[in-house]
C-alpha atoms as a PDB file:
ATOM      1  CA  UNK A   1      29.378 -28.047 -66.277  1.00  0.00           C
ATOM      2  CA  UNK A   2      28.005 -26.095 -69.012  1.00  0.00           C
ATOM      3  CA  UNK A   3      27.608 -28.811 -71.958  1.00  0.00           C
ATOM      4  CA  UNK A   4      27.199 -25.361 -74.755  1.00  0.00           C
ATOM      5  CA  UNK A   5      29.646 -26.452 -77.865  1.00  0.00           C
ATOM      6  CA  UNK A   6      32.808 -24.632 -76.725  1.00  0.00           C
ATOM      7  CA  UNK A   7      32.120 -23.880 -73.384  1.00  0.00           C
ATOM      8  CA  UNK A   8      34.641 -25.679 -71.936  1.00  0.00           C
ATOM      9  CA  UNK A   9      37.252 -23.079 -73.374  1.00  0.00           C
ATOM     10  CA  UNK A  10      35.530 -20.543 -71.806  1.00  0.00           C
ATOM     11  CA  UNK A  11      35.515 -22.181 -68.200  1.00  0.00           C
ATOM     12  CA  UNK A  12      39.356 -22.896 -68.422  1.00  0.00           C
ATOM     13  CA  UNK A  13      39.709 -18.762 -69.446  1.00  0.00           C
ATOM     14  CA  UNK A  14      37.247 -18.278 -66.446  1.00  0.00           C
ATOM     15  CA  UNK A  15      39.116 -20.285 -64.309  1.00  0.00           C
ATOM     16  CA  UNK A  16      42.250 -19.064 -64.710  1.00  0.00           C
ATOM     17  CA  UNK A  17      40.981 -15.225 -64.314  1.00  0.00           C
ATOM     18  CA  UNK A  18      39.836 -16.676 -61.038  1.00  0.00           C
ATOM     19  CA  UNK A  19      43.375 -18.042 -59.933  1.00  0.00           C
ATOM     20  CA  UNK A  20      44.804 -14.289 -60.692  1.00  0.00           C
ATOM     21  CA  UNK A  21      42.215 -12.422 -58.612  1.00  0.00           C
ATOM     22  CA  UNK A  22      43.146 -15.504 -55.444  1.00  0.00           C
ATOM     23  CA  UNK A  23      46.631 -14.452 -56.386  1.00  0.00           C
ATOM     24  CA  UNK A  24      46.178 -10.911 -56.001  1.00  0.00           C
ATOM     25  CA  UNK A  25      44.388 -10.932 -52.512  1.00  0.00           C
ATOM     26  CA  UNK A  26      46.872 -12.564 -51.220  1.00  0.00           C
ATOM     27  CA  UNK A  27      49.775 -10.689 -52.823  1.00  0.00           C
ATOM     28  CA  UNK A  28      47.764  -7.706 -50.943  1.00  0.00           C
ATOM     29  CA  UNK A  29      48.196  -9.558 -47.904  1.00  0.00           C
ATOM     30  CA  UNK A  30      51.620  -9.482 -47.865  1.00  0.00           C
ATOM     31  CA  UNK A  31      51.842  -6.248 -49.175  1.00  0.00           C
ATOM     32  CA  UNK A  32      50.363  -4.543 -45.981  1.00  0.00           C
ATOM     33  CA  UNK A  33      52.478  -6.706 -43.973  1.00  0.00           C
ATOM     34  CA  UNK A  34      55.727  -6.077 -45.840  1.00  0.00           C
ATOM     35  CA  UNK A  35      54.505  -1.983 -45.538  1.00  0.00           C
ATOM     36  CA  UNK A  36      54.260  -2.298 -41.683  1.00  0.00           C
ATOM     37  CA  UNK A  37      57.018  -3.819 -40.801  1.00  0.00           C
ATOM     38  CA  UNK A  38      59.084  -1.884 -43.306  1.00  0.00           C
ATOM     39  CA  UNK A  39      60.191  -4.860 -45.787  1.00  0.00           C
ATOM     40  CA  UNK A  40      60.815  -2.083 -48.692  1.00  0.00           C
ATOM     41  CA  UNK A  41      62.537  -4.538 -51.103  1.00  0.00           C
ATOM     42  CA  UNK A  42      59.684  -7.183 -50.649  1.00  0.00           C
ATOM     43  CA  UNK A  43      56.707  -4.197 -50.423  1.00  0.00           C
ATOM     44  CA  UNK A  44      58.527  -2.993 -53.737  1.00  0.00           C
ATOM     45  CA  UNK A  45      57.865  -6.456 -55.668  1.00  0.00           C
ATOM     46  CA  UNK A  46      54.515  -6.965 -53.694  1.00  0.00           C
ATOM     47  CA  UNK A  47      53.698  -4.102 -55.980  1.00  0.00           C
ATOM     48  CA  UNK A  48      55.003  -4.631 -58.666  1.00  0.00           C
ATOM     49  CA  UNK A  49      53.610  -8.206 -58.582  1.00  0.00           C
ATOM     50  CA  UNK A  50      50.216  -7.178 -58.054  1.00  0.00           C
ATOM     51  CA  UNK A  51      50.491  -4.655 -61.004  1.00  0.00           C
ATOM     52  CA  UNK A  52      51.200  -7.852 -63.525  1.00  0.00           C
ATOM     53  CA  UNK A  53      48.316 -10.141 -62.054  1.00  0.00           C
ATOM     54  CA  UNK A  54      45.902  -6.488 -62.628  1.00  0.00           C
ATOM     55  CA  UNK A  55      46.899  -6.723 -66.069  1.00  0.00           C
ATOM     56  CA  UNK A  56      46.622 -10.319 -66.950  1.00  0.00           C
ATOM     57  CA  UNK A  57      43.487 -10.605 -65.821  1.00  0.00           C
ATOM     58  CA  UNK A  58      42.228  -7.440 -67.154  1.00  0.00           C
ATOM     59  CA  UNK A  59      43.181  -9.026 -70.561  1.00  0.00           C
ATOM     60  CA  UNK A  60      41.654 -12.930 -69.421  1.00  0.00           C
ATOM     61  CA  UNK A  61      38.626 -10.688 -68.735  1.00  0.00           C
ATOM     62  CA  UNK A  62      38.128  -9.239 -71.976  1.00  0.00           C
ATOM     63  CA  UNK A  63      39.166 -12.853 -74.228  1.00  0.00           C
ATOM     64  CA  UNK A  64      36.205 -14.502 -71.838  1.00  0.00           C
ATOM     65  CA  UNK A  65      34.189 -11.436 -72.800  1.00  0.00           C
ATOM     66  CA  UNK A  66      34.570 -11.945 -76.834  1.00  0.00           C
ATOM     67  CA  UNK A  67      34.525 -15.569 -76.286  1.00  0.00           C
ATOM     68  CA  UNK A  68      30.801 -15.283 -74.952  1.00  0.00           C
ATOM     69  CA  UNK A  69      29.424 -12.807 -77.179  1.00  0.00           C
ATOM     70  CA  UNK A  70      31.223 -13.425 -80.711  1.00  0.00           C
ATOM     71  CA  UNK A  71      30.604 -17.586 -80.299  1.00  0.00           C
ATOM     72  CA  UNK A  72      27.062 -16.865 -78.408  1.00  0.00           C
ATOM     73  CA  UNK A  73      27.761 -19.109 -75.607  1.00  0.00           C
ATOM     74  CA  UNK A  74      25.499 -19.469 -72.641  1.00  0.00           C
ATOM     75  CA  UNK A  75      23.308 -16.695 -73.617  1.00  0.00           C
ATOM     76  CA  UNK A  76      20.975 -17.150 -71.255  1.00  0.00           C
ATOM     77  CA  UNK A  77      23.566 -16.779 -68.413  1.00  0.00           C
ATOM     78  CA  UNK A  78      26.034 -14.204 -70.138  1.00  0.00           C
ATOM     79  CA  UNK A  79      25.031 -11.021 -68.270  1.00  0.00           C
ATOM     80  CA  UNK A  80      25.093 -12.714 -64.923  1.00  0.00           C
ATOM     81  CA  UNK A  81      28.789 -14.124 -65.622  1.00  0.00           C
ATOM     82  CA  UNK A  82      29.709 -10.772 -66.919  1.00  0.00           C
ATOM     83  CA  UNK A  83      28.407  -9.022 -63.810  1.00  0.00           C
ATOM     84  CA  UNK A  84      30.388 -11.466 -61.618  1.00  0.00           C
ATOM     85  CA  UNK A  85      33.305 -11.184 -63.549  1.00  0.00           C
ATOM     86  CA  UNK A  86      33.459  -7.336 -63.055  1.00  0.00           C
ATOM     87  CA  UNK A  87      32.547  -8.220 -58.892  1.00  0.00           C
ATOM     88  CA  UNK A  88      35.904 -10.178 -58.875  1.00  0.00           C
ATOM     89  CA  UNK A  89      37.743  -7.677 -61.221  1.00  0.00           C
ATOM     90  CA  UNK A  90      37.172  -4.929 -58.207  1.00  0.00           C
ATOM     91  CA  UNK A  91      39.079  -7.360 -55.763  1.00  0.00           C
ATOM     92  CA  UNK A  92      42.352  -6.564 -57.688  1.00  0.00           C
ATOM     93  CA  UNK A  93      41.221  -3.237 -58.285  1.00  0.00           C
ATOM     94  CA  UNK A  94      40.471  -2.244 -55.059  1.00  0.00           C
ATOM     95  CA  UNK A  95      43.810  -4.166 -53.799  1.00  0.00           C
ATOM     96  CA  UNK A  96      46.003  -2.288 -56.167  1.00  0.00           C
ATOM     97  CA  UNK A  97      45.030   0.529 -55.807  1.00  0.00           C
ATOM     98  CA  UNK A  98      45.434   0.407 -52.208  1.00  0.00           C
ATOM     99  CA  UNK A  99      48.552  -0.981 -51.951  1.00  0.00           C
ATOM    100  CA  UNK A 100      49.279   1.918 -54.222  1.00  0.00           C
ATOM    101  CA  UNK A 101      48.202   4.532 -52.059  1.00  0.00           C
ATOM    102  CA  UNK A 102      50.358   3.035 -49.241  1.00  0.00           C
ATOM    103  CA  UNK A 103      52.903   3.653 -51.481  1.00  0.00           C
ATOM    104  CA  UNK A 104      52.383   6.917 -52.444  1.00  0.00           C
ATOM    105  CA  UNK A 105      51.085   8.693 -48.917  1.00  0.00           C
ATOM    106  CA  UNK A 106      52.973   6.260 -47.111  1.00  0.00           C
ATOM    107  CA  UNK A 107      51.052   6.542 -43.979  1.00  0.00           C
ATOM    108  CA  UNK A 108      52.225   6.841 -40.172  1.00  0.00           C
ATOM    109  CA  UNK A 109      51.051   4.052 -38.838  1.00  0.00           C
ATOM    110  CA  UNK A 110      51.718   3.243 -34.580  1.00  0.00           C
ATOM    111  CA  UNK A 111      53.196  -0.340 -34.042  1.00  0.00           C
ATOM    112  CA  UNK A 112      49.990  -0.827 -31.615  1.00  0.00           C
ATOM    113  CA  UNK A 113      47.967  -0.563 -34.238  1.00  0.00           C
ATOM    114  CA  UNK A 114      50.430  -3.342 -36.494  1.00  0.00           C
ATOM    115  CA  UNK A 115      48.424  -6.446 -35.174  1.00  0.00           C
ATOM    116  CA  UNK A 116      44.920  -4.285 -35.694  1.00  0.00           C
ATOM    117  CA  UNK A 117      45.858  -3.428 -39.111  1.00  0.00           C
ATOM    118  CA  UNK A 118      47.439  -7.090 -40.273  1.00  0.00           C
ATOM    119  CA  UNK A 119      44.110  -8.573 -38.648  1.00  0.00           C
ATOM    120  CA  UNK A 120      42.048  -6.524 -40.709  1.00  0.00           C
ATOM    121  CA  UNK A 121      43.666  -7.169 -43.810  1.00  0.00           C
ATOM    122  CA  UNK A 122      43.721 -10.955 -43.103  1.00  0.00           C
ATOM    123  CA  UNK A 123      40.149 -10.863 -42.593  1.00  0.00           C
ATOM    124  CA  UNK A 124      39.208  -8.798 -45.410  1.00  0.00           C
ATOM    125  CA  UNK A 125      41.266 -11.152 -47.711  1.00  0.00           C
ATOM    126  CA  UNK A 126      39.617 -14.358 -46.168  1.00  0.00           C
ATOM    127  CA  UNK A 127      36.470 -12.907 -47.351  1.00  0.00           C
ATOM    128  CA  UNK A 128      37.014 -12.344 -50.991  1.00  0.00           C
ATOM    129  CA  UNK A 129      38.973 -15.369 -51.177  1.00  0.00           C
ATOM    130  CA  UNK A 130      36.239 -17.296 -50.037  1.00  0.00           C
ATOM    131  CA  UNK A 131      34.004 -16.054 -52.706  1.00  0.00           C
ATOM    132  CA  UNK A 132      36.546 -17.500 -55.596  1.00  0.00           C
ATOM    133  CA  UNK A 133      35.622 -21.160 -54.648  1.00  0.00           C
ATOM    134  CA  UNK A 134      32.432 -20.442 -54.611  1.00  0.00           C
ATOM    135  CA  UNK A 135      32.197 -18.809 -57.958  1.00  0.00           C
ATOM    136  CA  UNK A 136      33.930 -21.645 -59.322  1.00  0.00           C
ATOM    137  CA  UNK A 137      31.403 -24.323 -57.710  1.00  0.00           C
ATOM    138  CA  UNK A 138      29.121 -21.795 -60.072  1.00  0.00           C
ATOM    139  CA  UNK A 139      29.833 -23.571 -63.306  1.00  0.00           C
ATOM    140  CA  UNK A 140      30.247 -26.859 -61.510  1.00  0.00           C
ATOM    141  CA  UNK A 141      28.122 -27.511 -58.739  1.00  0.00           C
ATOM    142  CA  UNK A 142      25.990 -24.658 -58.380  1.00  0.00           C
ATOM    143  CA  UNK A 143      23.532 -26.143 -55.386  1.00  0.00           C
ATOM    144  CA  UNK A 144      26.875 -26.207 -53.452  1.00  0.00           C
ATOM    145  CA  UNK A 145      26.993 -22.683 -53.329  1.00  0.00           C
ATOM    146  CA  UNK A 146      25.487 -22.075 -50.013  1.00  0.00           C
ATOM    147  CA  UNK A 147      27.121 -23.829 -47.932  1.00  0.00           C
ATOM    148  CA  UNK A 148      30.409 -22.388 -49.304  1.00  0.00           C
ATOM    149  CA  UNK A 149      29.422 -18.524 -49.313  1.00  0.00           C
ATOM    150  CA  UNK A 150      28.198 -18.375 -45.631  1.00  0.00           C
ATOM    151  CA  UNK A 151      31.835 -17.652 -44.085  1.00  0.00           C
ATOM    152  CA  UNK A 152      32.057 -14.566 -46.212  1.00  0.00           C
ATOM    153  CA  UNK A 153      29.670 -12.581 -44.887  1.00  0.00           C
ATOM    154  CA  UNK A 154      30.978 -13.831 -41.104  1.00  0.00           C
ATOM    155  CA  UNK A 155      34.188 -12.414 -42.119  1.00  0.00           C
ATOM    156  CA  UNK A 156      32.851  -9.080 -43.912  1.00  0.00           C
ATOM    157  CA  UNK A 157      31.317  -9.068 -40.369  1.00  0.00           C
ATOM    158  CA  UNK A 158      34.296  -9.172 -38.538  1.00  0.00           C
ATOM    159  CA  UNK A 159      36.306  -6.846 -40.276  1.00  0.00           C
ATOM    160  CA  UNK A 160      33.498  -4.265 -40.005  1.00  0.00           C
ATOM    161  CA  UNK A 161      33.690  -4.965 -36.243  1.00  0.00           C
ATOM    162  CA  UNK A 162      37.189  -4.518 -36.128  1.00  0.00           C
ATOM    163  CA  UNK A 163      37.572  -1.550 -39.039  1.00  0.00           C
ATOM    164  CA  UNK A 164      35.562   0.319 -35.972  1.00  0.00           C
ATOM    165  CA  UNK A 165      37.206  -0.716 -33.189  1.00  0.00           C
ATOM    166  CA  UNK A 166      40.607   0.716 -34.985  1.00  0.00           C
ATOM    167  CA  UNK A 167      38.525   3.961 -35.701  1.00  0.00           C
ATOM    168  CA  UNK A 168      37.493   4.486 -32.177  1.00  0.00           C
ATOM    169  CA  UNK A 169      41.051   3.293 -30.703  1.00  0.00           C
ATOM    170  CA  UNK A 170      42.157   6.155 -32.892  1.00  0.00           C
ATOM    171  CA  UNK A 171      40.311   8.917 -32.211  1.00  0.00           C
ATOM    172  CA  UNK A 172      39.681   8.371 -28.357  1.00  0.00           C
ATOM    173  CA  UNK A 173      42.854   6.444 -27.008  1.00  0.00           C
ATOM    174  CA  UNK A 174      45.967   7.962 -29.068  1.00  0.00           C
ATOM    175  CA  UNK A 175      45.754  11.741 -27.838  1.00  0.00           C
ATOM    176  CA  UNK A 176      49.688  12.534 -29.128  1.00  0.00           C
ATOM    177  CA  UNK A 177      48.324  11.774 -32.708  1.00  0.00           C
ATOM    178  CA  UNK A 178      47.687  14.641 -34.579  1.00  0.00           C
ATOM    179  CA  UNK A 179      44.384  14.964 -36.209  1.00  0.00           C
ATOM    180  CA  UNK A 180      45.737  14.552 -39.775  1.00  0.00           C
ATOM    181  CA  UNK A 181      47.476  11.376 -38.759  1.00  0.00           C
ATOM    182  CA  UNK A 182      43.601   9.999 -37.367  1.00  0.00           C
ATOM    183  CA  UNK A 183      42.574  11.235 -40.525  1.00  0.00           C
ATOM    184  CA  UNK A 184      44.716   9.706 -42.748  1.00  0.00           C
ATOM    185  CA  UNK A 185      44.362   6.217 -40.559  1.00  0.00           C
ATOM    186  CA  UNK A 186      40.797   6.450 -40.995  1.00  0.00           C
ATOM    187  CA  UNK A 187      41.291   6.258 -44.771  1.00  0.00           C
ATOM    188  CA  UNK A 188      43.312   3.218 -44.628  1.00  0.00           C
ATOM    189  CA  UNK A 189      41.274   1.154 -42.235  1.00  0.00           C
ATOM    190  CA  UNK A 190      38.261   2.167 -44.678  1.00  0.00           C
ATOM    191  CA  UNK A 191      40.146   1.166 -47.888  1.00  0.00           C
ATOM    192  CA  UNK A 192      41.305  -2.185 -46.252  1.00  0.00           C
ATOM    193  CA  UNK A 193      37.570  -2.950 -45.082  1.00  0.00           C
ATOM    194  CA  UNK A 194      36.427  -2.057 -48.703  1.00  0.00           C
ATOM    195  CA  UNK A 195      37.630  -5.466 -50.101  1.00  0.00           C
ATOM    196  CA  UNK A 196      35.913  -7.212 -47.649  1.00  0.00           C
ATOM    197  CA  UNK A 197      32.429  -4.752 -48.559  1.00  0.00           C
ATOM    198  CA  UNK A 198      33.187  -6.192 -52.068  1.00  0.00           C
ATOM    199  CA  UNK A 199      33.143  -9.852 -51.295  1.00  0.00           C
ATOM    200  CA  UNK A 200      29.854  -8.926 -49.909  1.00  0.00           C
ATOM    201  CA  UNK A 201      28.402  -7.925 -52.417  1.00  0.00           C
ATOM    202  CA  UNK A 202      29.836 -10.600 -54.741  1.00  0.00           C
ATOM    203  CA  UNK A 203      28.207 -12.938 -52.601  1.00  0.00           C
ATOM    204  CA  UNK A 204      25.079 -11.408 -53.171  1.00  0.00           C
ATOM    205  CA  UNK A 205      25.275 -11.924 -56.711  1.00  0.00           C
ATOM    206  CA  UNK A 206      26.645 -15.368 -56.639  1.00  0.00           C
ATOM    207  CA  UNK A 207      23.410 -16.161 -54.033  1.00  0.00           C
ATOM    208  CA  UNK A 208      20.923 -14.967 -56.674  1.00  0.00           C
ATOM    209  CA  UNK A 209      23.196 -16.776 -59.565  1.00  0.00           C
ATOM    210  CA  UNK A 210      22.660 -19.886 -57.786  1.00  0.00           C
ATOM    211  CA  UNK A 211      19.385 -19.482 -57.488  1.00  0.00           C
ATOM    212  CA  UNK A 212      18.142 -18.922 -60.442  1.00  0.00           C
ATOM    213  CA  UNK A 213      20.249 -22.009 -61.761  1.00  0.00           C
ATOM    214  CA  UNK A 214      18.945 -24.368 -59.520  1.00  0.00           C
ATOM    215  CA  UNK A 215      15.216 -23.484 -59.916  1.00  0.00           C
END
């Protein structure tokens, strides 16, 4: 760990921002579930849940931001941390606001495409969630980075697979759909397959992080 004179404070802030973006995810997770199987009561407090942990960490965010700049803590690793606090801050982002637009368009979506679409979210969410322990290892054990960051790019792989085999399923084996119905499905297979785009790329980051730690 960081041994800067009140850096610990800022790991325990970081920390917990961390625990409300895992939270989220998975709150998004049952969200999609709750939506296709028509739980309305649950889907209702998935949002509404997911709406709170948005805001908390928006606000964890910004006391981790003023506790870096106004005590200068770990300057020489501030703009990295910020830019990997603003990769995680788009998982909750991105979740909300889909889980929003499910809401609001509420989309027609075929019970043989149920298992497709819970698949996809469930691998989607395995991939950002995987990134949080590795961020974490970040500020702990950053040479254990590696080997903890590999799995998220297998799953970003698989839900890409899969995102297009629920595309193509779509548009070449459901004939009674109409064509704003494929539409609309292709929107919501892309949005789902975004998170998993955005683990991706936080992975990236955290990769170079590590790197330039451990030199």
């Amino acid at each position: 760990m960081f041994t800067f004179k009140h850096a610990n404070k800022s790991i325990e802030l970081i920390e917990r921002f961390m625990d409300k973006i895992d939270q989220g995810v998975l709150i998004f997770q049952e969200g999609v579930k709750n939506y296709l199987y028509e739980n309305k009561e649950n889907f209702a407090d998935n949002l509404k849940t997911l709406s709170t942990l948005e805001t908390e960490a928006d606000i964890i965010k910004r006391k981790i931001e003023n506790m870096l700049y106004t005590q200068s803590l770990m300057p020489q690793l501030r703009g990295d941390i910020m830019r990997l606090l603003e990769d995680l801050d788009n998982f909750i982002d991105l979740t909300k606001t889909n889980l929003f637009q499910f809401d609001v368009e509420i989309p027609f979506i075929p019970s043989v495409l149920h298992n497709d679409m819970i698949k996809l979210t469930e691998l989607s969410v395995l991939a950002a969630e995987t990134v949080i322990p590795a961020a974490r290892a970040y500020f702990r054990d950053p040479e254990s980075i590696k080997e903890k960051i590999h799995r998220v790019y297998l799953y970003e792989q698989e839900a890409d697979k899969l995102a297009d085999s629920i595309k193509r399923k779509v548009f070449q084996d459901m004939p009674t759909l109409k064509l704003s119905e494929k539409f609309h499905l292709r929107y919501f297979t892309l949005h789902i397959e975004n998170l998993s785009d955005a683990a991706e790329r936080a992975a990236d980051l955290l990769t170079i992080m590590a790197i330039k730690r451990t030199i």
